[in-house]
PDB file of N, CA and C in Angstrom:
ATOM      1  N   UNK A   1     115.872 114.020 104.272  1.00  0.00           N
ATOM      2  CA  UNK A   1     114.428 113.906 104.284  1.00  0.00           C
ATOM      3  C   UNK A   1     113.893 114.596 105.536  1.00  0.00           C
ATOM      4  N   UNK A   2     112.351 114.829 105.635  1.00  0.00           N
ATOM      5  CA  UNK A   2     112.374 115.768 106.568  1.00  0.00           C
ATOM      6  C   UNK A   2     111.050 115.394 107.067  1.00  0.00           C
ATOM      7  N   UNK A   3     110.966 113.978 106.706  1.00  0.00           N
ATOM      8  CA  UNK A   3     109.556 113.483 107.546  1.00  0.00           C
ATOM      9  C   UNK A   3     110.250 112.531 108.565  1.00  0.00           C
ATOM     10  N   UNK A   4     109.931 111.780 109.621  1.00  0.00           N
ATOM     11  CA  UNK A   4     110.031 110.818 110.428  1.00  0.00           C
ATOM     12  C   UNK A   4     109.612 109.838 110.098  1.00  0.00           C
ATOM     13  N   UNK A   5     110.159 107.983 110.881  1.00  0.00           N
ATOM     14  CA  UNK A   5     109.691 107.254 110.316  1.00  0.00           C
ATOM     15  C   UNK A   5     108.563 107.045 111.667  1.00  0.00           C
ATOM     16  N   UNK A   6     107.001 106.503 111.694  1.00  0.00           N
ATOM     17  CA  UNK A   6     106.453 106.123 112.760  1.00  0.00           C
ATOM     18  C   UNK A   6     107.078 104.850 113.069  1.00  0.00           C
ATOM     19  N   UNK A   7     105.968 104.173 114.125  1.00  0.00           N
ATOM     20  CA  UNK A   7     105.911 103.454 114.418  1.00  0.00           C
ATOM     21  C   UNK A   7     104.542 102.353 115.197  1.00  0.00           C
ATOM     22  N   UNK A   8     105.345 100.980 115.746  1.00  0.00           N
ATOM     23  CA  UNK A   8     104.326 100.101 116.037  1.00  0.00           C
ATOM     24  C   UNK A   8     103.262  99.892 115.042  1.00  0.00           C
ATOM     25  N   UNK A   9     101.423 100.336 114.516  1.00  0.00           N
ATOM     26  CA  UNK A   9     101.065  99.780 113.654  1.00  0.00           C
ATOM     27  C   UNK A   9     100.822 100.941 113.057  1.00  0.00           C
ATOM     28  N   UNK A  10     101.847 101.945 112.621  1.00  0.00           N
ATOM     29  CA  UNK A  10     101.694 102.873 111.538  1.00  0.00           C
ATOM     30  C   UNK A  10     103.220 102.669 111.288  1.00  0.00           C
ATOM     31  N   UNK A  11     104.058 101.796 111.156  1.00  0.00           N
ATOM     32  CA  UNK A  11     105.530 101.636 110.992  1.00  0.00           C
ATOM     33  C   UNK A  11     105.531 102.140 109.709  1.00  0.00           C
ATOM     34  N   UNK A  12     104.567 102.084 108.604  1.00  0.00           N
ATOM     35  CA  UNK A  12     105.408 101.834 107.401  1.00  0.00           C
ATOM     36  C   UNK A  12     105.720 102.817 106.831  1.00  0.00           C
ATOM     37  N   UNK A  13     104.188 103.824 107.403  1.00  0.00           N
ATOM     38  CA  UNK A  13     104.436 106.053 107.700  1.00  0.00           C
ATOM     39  C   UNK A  13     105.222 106.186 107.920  1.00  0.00           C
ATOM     40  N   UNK A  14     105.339 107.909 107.436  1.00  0.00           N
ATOM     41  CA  UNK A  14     106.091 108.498 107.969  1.00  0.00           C
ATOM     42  C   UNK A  14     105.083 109.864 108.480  1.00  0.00           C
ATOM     43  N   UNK A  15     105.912 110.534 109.472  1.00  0.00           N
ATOM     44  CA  UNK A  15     104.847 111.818 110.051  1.00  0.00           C
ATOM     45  C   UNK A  15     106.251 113.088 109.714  1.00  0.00           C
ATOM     46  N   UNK A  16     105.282 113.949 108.883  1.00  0.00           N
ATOM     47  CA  UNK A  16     105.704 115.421 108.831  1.00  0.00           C
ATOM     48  C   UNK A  16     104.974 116.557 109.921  1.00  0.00           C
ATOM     49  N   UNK A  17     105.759 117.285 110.224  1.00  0.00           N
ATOM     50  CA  UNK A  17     105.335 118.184 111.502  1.00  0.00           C
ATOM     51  C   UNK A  17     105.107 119.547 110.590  1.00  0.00           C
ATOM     52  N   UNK A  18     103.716 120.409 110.660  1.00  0.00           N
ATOM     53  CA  UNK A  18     103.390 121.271 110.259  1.00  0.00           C
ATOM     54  C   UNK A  18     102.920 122.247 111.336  1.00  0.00           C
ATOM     55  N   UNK A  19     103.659 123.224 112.323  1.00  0.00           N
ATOM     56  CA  UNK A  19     103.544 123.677 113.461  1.00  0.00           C
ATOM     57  C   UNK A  19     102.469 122.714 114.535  1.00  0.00           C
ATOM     58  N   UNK A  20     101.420 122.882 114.823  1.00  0.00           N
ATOM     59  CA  UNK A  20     100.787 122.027 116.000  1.00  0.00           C
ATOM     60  C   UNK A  20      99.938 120.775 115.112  1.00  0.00           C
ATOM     61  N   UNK A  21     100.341 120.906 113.474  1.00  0.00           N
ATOM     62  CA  UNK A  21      99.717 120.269 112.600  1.00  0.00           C
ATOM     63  C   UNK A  21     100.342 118.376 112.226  1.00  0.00           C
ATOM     64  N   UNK A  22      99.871 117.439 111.788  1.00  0.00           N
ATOM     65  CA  UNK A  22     100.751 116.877 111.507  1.00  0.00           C
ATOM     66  C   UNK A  22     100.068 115.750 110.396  1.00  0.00           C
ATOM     67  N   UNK A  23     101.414 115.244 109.019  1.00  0.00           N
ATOM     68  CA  UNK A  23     100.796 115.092 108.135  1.00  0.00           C
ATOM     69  C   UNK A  23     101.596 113.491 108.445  1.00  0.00           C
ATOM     70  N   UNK A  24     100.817 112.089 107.869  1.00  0.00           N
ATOM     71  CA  UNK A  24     100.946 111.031 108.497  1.00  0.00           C
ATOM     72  C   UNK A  24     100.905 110.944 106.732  1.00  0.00           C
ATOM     73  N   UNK A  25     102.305 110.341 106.002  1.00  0.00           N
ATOM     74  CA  UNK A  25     102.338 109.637 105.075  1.00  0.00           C
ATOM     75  C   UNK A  25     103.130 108.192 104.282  1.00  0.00           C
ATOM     76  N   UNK A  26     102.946 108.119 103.135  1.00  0.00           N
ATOM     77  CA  UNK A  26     104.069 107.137 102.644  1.00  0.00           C
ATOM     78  C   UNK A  26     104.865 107.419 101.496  1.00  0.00           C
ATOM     79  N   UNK A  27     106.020 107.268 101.590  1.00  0.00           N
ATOM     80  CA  UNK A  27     106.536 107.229 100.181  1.00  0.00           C
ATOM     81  C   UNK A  27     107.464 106.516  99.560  1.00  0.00           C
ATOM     82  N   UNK A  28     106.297 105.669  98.743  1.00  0.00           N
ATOM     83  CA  UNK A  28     106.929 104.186  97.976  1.00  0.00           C
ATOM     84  C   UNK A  28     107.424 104.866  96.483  1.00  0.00           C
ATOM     85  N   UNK A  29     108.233 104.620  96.074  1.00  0.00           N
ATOM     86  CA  UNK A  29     109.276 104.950  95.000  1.00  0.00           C
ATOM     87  C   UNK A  29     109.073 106.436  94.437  1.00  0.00           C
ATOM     88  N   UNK A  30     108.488 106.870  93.422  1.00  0.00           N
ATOM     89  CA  UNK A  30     108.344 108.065  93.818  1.00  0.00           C
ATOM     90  C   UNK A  30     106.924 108.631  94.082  1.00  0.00           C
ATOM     91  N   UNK A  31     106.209 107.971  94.455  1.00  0.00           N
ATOM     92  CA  UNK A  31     104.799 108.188  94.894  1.00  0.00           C
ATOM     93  C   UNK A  31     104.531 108.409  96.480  1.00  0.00           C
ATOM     94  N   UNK A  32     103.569 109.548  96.635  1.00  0.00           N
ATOM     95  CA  UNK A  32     103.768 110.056  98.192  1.00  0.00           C
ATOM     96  C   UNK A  32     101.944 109.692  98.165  1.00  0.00           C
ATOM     97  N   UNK A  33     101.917 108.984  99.256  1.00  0.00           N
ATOM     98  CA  UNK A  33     100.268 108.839  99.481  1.00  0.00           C
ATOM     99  C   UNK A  33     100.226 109.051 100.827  1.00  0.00           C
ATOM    100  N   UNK A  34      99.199 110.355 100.748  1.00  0.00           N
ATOM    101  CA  UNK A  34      98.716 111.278 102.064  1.00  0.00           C
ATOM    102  C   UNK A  34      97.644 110.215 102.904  1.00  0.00           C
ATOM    103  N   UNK A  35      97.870 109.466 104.533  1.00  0.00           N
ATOM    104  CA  UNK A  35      97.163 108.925 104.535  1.00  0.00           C
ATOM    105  C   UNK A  35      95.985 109.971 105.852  1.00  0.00           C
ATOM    106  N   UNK A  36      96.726 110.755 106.581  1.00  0.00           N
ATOM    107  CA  UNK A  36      95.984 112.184 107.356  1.00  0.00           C
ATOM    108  C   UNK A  36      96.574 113.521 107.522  1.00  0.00           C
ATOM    109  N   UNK A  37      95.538 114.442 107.676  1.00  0.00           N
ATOM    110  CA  UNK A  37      96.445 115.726 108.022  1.00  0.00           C
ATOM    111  C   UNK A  37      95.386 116.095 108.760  1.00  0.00           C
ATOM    112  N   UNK A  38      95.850 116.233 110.346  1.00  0.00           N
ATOM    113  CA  UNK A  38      95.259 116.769 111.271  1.00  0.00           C
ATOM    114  C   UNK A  38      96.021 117.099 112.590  1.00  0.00           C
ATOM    115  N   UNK A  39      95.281 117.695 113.483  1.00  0.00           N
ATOM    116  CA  UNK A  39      95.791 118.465 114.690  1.00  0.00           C
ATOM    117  C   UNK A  39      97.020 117.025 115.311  1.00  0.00           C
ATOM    118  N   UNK A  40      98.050 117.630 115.582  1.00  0.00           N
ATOM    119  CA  UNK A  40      98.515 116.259 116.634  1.00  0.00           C
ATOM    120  C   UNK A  40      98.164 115.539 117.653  1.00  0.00           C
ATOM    121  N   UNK A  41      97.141 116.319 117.756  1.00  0.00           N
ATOM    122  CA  UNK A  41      96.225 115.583 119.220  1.00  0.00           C
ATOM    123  C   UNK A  41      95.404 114.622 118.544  1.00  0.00           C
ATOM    124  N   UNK A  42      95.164 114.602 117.564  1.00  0.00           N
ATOM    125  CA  UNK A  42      94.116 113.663 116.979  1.00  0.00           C
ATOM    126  C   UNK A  42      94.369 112.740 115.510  1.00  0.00           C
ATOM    127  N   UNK A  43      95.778 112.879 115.054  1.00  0.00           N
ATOM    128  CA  UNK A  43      96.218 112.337 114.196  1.00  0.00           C
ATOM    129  C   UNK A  43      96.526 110.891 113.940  1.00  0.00           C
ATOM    130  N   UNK A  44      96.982 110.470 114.780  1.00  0.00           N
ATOM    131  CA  UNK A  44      97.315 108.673 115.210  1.00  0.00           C
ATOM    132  C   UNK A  44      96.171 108.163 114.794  1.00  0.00           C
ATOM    133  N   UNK A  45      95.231 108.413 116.173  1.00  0.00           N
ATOM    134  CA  UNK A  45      94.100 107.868 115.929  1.00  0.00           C
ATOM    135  C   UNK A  45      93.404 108.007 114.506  1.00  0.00           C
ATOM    136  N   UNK A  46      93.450 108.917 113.751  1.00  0.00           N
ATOM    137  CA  UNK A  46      92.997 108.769 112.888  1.00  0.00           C
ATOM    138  C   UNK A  46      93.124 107.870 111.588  1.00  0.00           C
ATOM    139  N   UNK A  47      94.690 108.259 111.487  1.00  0.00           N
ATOM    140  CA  UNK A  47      95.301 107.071 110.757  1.00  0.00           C
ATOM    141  C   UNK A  47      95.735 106.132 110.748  1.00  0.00           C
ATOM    142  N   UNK A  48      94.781 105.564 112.236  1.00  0.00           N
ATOM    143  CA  UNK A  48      95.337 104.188 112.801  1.00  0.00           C
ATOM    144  C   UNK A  48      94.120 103.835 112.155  1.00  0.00           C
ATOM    145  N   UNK A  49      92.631 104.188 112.033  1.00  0.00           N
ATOM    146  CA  UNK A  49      91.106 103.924 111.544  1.00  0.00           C
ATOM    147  C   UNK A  49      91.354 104.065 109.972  1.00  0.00           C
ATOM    148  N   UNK A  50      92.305 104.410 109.399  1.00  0.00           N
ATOM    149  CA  UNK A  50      92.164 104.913 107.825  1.00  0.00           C
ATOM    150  C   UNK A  50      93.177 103.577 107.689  1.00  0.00           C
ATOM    151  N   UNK A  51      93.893 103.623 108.341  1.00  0.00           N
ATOM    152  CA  UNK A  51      94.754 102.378 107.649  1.00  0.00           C
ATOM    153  C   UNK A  51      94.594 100.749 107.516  1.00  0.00           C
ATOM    154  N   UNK A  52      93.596 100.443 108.356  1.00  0.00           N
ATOM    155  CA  UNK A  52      93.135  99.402 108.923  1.00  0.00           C
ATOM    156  C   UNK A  52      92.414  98.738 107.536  1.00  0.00           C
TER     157      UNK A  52
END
């Protein structure tokens, strides 16, 4: 697999690295749900507010 698992309160993500890009998702059985795709400087935060 070629995403990472996060962590603390995005544990259940995973983050894919798209050069300075980065895509914050899940994938429960075979379903992938995109929860951000943005700069890495600003990604966490984002899908720390989307997940909540």
């Amino acid at each position: 697999m070629y995403s990472e698992p996060l962590r603390k309160t995005l544990k259940t993500y995973r983050k894919l690295r798209v050069g300075d890009y980065r895509v914050v998702l899940k994938i429960e059985d075979r379903v992938v749900t995109i929860l951000a795709i943005s700069h890495r400087r600003h990604v966490y935060r984002r899908a720390e507010n989307r997940s909540m």
